[in-house]
N, C-alpha and C. Protein backbone atom coordinates (compact mmCIF):
# COMPACT_ATOMS: atom_id res chain seq x y z
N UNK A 1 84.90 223.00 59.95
CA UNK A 1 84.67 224.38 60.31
C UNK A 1 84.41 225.18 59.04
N UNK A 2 83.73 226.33 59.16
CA UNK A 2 83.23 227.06 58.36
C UNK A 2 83.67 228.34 58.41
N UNK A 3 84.49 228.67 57.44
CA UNK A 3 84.90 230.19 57.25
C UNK A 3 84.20 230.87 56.07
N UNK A 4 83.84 232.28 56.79
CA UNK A 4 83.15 233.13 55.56
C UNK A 4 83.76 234.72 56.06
N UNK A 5 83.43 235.64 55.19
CA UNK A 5 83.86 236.48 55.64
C UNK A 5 82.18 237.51 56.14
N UNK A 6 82.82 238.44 56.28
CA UNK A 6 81.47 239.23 56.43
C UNK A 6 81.16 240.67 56.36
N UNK A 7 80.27 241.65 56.70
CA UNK A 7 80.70 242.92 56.12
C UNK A 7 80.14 243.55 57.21
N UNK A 8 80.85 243.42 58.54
CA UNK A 8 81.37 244.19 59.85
C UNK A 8 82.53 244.84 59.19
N UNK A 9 82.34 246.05 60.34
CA UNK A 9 83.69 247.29 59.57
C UNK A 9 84.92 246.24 59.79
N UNK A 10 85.72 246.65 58.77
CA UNK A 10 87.12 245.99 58.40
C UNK A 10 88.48 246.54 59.07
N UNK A 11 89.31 245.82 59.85
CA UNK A 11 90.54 246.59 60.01
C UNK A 11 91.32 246.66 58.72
N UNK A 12 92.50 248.31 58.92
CA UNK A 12 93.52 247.90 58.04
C UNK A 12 93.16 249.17 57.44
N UNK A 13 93.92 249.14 56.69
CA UNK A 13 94.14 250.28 55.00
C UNK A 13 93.48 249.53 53.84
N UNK A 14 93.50 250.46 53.41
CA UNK A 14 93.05 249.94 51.75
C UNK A 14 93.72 250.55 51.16
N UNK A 15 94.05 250.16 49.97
CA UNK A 15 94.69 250.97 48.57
C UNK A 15 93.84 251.22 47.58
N UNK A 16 93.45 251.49 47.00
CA UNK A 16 93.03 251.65 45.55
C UNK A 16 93.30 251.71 44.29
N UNK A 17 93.40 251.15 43.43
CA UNK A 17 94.85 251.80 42.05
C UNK A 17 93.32 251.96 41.28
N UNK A 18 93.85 252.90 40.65
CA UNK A 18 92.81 253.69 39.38
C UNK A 18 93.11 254.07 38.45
N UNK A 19 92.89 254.10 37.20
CA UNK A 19 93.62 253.96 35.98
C UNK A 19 92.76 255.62 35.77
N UNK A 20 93.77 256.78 34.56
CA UNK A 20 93.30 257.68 34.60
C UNK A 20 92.59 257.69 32.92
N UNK A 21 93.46 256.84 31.93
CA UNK A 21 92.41 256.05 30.66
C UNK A 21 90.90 255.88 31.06
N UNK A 22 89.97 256.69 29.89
CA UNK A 22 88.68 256.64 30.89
C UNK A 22 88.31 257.09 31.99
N UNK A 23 88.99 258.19 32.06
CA UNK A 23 88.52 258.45 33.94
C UNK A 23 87.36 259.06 33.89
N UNK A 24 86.69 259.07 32.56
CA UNK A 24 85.05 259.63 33.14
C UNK A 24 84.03 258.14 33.61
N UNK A 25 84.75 257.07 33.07
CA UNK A 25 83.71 256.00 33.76
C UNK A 25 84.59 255.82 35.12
N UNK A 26 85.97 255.68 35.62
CA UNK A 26 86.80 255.13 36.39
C UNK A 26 86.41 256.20 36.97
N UNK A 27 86.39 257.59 37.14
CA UNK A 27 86.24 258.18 38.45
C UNK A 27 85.00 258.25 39.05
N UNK A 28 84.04 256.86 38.17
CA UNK A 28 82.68 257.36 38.80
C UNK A 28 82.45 255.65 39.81
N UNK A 29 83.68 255.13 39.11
CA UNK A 29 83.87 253.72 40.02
C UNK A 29 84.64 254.21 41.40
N UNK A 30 85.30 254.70 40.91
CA UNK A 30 86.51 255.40 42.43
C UNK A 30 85.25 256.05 43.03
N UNK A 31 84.71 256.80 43.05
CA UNK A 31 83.24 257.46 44.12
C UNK A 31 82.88 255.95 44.86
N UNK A 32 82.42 255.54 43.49
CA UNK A 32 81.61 254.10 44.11
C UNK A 32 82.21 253.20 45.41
N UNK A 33 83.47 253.09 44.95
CA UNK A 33 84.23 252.36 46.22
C UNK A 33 84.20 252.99 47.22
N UNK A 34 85.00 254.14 47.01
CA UNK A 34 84.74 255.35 48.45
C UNK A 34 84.33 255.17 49.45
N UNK A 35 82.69 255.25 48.46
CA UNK A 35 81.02 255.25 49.22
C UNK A 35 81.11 254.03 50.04
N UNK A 36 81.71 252.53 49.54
CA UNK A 36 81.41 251.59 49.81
C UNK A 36 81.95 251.31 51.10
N UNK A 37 83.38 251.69 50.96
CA UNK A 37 84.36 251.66 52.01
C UNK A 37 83.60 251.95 53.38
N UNK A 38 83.15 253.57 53.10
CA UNK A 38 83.31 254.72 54.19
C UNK A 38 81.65 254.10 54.80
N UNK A 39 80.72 252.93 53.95
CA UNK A 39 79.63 252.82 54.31
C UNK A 39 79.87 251.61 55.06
N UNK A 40 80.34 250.95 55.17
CA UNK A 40 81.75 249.82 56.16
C UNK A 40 82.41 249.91 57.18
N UNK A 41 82.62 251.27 57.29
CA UNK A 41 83.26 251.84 58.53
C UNK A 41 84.39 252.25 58.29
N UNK A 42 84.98 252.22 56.79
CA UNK A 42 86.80 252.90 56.89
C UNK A 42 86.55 253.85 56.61
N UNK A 43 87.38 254.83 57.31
CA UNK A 43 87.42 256.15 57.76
C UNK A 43 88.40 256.40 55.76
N UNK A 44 88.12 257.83 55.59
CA UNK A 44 89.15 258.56 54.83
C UNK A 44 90.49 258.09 55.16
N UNK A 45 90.96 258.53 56.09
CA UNK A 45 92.71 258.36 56.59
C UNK A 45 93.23 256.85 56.45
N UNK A 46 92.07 255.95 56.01
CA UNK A 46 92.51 254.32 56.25
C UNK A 46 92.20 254.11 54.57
N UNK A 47 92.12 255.43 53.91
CA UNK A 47 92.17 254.63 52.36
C UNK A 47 92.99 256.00 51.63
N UNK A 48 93.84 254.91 50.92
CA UNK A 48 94.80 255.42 49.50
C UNK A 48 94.59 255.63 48.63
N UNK A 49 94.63 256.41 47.51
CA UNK A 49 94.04 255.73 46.31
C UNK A 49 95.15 256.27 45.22
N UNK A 50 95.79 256.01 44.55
CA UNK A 50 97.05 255.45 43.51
C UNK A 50 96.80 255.49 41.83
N UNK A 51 96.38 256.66 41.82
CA UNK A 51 96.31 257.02 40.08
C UNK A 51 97.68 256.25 39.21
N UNK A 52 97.15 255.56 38.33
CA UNK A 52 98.23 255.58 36.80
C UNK A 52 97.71 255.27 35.49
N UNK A 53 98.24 255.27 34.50
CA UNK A 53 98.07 256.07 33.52
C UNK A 53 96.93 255.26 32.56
N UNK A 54 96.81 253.95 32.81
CA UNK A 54 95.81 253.07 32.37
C UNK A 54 95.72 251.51 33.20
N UNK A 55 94.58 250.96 32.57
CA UNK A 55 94.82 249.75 33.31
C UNK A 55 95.90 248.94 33.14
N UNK A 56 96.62 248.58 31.76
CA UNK A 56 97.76 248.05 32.00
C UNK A 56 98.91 248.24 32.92
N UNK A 57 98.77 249.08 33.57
CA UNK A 57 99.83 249.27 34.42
C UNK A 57 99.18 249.23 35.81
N UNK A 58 98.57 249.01 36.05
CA UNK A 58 97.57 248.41 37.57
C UNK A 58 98.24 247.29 38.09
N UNK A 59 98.78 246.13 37.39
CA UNK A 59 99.45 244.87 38.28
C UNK A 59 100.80 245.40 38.63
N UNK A 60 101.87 246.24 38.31
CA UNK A 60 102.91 246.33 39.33
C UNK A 60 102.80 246.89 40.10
N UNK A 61 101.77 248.10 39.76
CA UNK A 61 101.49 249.02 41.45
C UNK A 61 100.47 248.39 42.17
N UNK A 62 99.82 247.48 42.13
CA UNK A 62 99.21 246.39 43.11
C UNK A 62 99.82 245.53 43.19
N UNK A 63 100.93 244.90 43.03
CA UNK A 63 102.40 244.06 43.56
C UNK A 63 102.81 244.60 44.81
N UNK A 64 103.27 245.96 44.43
CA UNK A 64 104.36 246.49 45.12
C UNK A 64 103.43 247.49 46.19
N UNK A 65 101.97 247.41 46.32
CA UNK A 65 101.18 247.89 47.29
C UNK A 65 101.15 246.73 48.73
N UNK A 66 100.19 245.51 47.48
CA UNK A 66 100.08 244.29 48.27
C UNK A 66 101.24 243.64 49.09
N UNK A 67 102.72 243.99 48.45
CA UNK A 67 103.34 243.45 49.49
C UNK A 67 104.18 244.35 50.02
N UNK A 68 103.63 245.64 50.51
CA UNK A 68 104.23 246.60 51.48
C UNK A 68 103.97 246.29 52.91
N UNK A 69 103.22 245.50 53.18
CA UNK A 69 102.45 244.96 54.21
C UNK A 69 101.64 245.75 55.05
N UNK A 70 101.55 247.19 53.98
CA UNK A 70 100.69 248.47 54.71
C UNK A 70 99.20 248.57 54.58
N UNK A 71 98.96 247.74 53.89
CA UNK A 71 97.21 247.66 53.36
C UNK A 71 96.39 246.46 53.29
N UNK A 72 95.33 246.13 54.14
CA UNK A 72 94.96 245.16 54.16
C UNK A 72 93.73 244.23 52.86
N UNK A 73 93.96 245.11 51.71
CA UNK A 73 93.46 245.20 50.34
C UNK A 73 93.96 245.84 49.64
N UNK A 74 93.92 245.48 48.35
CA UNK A 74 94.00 246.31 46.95
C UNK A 74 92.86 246.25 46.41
N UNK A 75 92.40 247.37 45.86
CA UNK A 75 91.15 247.66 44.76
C UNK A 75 91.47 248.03 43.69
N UNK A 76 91.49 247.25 42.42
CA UNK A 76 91.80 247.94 40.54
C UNK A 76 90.74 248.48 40.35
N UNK A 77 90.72 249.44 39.94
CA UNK A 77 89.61 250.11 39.50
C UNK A 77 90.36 250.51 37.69
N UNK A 78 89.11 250.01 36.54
CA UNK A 78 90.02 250.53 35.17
C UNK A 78 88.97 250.34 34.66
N UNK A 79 88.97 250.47 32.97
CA UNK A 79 87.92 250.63 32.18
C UNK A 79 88.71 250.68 31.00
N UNK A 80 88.41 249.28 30.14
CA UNK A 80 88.75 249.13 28.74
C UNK A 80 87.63 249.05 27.98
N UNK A 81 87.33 249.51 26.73
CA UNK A 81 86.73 249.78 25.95
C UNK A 81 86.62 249.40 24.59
N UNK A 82 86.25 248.32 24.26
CA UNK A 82 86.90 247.57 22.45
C UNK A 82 86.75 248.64 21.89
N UNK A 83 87.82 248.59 20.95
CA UNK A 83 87.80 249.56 19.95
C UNK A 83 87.99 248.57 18.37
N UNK A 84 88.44 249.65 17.29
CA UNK A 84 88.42 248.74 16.39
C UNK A 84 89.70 247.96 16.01
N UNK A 85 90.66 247.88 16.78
CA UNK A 85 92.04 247.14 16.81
C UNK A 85 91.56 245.96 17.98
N UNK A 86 92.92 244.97 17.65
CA UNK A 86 93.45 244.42 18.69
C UNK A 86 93.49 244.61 19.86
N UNK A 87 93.60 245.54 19.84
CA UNK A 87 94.77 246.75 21.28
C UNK A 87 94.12 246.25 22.81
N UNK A 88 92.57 246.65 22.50
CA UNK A 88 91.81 245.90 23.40
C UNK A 88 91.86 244.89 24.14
N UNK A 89 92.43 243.99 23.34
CA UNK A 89 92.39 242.26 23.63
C UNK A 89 93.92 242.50 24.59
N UNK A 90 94.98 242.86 24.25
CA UNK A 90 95.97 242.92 24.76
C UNK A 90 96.37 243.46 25.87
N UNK A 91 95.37 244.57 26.11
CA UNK A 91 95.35 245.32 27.64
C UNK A 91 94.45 245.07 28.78
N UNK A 92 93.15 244.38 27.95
CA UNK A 92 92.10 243.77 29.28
C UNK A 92 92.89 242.47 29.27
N UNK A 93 93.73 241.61 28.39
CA UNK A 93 94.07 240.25 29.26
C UNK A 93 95.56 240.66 29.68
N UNK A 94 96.30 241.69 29.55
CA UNK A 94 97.70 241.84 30.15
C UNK A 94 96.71 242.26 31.87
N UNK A 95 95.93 243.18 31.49
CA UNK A 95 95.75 243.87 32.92
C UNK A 95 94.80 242.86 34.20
N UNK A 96 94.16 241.62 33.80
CA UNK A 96 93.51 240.69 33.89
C UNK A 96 94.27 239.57 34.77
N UNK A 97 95.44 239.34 33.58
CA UNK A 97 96.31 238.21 33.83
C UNK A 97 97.16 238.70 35.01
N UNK A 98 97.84 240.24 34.73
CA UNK A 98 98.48 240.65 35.79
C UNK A 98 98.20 241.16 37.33
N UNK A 99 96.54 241.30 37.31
CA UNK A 99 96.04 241.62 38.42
C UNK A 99 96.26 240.39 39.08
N UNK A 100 95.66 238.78 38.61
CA UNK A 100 95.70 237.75 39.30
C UNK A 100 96.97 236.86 39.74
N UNK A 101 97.83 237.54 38.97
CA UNK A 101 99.06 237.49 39.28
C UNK A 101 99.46 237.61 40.57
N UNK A 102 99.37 239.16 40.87
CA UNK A 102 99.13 240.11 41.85
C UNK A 102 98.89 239.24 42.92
N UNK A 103 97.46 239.38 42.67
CA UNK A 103 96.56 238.67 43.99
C UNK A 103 97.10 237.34 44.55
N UNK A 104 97.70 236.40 44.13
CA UNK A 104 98.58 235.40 44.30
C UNK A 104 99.83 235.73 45.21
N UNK A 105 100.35 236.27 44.49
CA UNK A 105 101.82 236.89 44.89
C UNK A 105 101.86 237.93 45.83
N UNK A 106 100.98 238.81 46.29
CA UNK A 106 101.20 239.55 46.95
C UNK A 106 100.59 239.33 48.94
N UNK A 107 99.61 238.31 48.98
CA UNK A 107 98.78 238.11 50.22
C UNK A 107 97.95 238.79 50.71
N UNK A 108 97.69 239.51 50.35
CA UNK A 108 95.87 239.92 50.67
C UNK A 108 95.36 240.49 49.56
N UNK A 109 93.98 240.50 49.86
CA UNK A 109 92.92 240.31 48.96
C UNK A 109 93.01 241.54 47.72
N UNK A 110 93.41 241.03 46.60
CA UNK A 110 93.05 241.66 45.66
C UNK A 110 91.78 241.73 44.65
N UNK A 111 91.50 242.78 44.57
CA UNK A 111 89.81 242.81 43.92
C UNK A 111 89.97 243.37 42.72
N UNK A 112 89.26 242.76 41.91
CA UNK A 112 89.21 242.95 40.22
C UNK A 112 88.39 243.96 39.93
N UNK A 113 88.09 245.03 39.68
CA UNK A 113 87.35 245.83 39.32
C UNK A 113 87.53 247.15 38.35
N UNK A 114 87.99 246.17 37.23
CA UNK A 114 87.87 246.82 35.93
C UNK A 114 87.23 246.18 34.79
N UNK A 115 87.10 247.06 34.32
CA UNK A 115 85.29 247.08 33.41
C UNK A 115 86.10 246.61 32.23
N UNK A 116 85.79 245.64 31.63
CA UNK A 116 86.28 245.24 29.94
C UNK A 116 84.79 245.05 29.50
N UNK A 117 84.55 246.01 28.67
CA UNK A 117 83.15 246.21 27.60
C UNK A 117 83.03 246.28 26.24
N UNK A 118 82.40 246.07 25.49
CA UNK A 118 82.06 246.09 24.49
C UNK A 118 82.12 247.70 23.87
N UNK A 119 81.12 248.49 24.62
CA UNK A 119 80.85 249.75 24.43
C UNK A 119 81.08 250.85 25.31
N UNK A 120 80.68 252.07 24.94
CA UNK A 120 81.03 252.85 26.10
C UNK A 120 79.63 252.70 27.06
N UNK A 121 78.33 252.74 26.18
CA UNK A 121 77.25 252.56 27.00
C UNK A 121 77.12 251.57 27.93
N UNK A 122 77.73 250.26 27.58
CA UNK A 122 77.81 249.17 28.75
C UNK A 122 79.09 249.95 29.48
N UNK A 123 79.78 250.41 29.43
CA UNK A 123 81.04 250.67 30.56
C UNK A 123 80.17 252.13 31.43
N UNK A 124 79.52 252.81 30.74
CA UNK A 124 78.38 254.15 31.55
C UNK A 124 77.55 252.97 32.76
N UNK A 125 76.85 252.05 31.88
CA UNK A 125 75.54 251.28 32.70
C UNK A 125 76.46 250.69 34.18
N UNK A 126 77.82 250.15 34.13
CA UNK A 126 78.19 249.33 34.76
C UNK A 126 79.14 250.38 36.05
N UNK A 127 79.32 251.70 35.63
CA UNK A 127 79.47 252.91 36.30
C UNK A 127 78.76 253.66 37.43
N UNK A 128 77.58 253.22 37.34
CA UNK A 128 76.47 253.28 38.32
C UNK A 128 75.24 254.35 37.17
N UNK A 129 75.05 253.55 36.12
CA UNK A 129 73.63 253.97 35.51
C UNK A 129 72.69 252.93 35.75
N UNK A 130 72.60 252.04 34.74
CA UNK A 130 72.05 250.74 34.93
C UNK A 130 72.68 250.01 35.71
N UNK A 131 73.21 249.71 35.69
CA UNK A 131 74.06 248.15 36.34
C UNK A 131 74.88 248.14 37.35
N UNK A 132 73.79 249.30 38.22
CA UNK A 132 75.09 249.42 39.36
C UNK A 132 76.30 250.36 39.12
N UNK A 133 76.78 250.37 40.41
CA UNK A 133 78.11 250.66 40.53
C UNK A 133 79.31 249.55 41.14
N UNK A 134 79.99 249.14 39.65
CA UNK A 134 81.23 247.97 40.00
C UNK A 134 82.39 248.10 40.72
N UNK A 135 82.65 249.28 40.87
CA UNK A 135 83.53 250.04 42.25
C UNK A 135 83.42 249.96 43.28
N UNK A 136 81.75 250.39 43.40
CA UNK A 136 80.81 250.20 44.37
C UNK A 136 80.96 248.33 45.00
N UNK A 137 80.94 247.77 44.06
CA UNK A 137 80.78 246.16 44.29
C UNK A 137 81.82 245.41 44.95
N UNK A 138 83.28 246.04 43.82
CA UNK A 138 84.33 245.47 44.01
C UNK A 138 84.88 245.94 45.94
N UNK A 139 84.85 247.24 45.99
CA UNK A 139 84.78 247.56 47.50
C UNK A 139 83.92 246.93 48.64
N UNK A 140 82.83 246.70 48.42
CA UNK A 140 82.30 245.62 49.35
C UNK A 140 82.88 244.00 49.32
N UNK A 141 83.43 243.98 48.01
CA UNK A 141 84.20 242.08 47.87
C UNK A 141 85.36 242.53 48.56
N UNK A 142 86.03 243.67 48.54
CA UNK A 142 87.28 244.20 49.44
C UNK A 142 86.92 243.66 51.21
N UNK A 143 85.87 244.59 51.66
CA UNK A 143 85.51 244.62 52.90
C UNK A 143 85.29 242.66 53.38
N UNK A 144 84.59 242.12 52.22
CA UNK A 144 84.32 241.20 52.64
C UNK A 144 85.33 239.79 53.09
N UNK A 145 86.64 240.37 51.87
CA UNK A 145 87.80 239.25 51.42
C UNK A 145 88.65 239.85 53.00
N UNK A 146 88.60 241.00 52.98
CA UNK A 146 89.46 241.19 54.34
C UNK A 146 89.06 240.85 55.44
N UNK A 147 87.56 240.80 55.92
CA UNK A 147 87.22 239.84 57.08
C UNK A 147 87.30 238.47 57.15
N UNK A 148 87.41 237.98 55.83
CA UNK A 148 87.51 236.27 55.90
C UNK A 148 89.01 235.90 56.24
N UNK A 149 89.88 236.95 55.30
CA UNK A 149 91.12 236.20 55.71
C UNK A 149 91.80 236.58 57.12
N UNK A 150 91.07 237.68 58.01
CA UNK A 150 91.35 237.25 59.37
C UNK A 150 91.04 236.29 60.17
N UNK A 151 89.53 235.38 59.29
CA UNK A 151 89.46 234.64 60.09
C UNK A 151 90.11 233.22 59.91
N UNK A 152 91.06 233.18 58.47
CA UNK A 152 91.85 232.33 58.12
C UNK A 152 92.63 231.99 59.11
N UNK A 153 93.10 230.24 59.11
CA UNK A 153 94.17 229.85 60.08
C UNK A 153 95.33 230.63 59.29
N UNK A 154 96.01 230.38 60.32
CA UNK A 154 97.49 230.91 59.30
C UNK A 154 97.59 232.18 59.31
């Protein structure tokens, strides 16, 4: 048998977590999802969305979303930016490692959708200039991960 998911409107809630570090590229990903959601069929009242203070801190409040058993997704929405330290390296793979963490541990579909770039111009393009909108994206892999795993046994 063949399971896929598909992008018929979705039951359920959604969450959103959004990092406010960067929120001139992150609030143009948060639109993007929105759009994506509400172009899916979830109403406003069936989505959350969960500001904090950067992406490193996105995997405990998508822990403790994912297993409220109130939302049938989580969406990260964040935006790291190399700079000329380390610092970089330590917060896209803490926030990386801890999202998939997450998604493991918590049972439904968690979606990755934070931007680790080089520049600010690749984190603008990937915002919805050039390259799309990854908010936009990650919300349709939302819609899509939540129809498959209803149609999961189990």
């Amino acid at each position: 048998m063949l399971y896929e998911g598909d992008f018929s409107p979705p039951a359920g809630r959604f969450a959103i977590v959004a990092a406010r570090f960067n929120a001139f590229v992150v609030d143009q990903l948060l639109t993007g999802a929105v759009d994506a959601l509400r172009r899916h069929g979830v109403s406003d009242d069936r989505i959350d969305t969960v500001r904090v203070p950067g992406s490193f801190e996105i995997p405990p409040v998508v822990q403790k979303l994912g297993k409220s058993g109130k939302y049938a997704a989580v969406i990260c929405l964040g935006c790291v930016i190399r700079g000329e330290t380390g610092h970089y390296d330590h917060v896209a793979g803490a926030a990386t490692n801890g999202i998939a963490a997450a998604s493991v541990q918590c049972g439904v579909p968690v979606i990755f959708g934070v931007l680790t770039t080089e520049t600010l111009e690749q984190a603008i393009d990937r915002a919805g200039a050039k390259a799309g909108n990854k908010g936009f994206e990650a919300a349709v892999t939302a819609v899509e991960m939540v129809n498959l795993f209803a149609k999961l046994p189990g």
